[in-house]
C-alpha atoms as a PDB file:
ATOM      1  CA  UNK A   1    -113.909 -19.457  13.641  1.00  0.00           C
ATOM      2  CA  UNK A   2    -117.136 -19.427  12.773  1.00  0.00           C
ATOM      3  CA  UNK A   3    -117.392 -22.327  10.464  1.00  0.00           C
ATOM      4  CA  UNK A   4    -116.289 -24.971  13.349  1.00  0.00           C
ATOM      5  CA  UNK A   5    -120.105 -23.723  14.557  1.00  0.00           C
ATOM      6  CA  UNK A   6    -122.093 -26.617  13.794  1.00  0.00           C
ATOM      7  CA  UNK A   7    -125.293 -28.212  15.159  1.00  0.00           C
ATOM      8  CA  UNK A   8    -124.306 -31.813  17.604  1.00  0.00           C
ATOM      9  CA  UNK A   9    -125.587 -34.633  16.055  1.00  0.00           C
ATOM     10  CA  UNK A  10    -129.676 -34.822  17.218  1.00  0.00           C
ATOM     11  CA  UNK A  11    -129.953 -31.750  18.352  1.00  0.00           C
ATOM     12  CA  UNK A  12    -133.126 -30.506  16.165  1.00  0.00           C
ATOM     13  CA  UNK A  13    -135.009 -33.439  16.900  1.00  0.00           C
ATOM     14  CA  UNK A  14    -134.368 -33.437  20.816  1.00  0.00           C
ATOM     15  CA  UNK A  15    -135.480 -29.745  20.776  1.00  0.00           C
ATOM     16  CA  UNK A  16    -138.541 -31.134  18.805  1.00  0.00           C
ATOM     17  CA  UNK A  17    -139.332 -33.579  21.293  1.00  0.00           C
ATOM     18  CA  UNK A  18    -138.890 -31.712  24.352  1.00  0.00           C
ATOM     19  CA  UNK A  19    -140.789 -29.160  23.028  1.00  0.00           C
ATOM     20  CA  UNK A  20    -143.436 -31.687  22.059  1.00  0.00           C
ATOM     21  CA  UNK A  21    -143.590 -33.252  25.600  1.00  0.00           C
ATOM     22  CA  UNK A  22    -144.751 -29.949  26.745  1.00  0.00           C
ATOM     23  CA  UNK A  23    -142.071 -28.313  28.040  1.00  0.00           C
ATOM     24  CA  UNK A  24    -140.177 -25.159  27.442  1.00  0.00           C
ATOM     25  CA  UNK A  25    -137.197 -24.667  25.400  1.00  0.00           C
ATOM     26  CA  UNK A  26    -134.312 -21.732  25.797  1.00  0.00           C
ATOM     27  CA  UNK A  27    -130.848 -20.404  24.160  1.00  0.00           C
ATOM     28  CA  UNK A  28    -128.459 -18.950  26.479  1.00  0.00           C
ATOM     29  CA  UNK A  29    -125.120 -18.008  24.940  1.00  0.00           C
ATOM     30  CA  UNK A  30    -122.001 -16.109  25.719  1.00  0.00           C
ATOM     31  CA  UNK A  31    -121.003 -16.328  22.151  1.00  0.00           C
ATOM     32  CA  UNK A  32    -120.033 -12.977  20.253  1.00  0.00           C
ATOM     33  CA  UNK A  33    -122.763 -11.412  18.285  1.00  0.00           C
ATOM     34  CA  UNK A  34    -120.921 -12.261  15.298  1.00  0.00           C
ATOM     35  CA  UNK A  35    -120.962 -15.791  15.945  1.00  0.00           C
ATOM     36  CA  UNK A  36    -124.705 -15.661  17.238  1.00  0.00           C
ATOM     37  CA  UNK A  37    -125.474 -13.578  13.783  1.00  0.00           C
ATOM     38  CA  UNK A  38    -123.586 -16.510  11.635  1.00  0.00           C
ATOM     39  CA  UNK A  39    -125.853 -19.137  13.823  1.00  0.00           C
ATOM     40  CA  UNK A  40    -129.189 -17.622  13.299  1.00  0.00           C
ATOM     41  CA  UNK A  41    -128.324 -17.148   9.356  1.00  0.00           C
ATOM     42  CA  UNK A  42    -127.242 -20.728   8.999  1.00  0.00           C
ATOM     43  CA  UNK A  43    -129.298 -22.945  10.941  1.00  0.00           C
ATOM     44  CA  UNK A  44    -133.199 -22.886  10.877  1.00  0.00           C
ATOM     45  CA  UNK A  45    -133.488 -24.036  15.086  1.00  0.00           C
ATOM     46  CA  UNK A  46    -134.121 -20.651  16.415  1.00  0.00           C
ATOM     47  CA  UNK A  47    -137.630 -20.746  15.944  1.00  0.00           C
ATOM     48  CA  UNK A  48    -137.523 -23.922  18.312  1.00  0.00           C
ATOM     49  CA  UNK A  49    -136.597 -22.180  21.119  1.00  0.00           C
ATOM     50  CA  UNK A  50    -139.327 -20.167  23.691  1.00  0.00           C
ATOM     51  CA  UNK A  51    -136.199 -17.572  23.989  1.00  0.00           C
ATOM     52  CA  UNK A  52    -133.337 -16.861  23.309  1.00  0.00           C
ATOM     53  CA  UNK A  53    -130.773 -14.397  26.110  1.00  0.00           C
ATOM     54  CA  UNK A  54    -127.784 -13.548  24.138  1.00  0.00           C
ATOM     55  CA  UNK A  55    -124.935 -12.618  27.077  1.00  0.00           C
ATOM     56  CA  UNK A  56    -123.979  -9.270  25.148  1.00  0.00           C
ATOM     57  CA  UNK A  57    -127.386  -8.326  24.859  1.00  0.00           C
ATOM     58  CA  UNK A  58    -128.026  -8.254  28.947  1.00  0.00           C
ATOM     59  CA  UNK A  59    -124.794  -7.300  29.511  1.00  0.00           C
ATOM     60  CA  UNK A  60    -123.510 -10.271  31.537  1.00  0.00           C
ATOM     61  CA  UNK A  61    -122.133 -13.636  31.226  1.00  0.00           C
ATOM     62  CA  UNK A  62    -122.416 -17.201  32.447  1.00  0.00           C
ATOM     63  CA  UNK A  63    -122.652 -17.896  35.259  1.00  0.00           C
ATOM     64  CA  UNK A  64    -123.239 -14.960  37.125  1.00  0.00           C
ATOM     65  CA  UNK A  65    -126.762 -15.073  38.419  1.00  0.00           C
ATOM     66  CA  UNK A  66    -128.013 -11.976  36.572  1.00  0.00           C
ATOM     67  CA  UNK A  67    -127.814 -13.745  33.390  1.00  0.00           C
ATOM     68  CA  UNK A  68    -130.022 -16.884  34.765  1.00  0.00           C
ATOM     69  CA  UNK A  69    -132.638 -14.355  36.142  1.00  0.00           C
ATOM     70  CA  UNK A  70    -132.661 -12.406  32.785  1.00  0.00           C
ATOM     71  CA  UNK A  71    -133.702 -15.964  31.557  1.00  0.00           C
ATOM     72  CA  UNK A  72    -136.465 -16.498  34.367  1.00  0.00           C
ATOM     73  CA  UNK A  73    -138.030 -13.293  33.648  1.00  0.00           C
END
């Protein structure tokens, strides 16, 4: 399962330019820790990101509003 992860095409440079345009830049995931683990380990684009909420973590998933206010605060 985990090696179907894999970045879409672009992605590191849109993060780049966003990021360069001035605005802010977060991960929100309801992926297993495992997975998120295997992601972090493999692909240097976590540092591009302001934040990262990993749904485990909180204790809640997508899309129940706790998880988006976890993200806005």
């Amino acid at each position: 399962m985990k090696h179907t992860q894999v970045l879409l095409f672009g992605m590191i440079d849109l993060l780049e330019r966003v990021r360069t345009s001035g605005y802010r830049v977060y991960a929100l995931t309801d992926n297993v820790i495992e997975i998120v683990d295997y992601l972090q380990s493999t692909y240097q684009l976590w540092d591009l990101f302001d934040g990262v909420i990993v749904a485990v973590e909180v204790g809640c998933l997508k899309p129940h509003a706790d998880i988006f206010n976890h993200l806005l605060t």
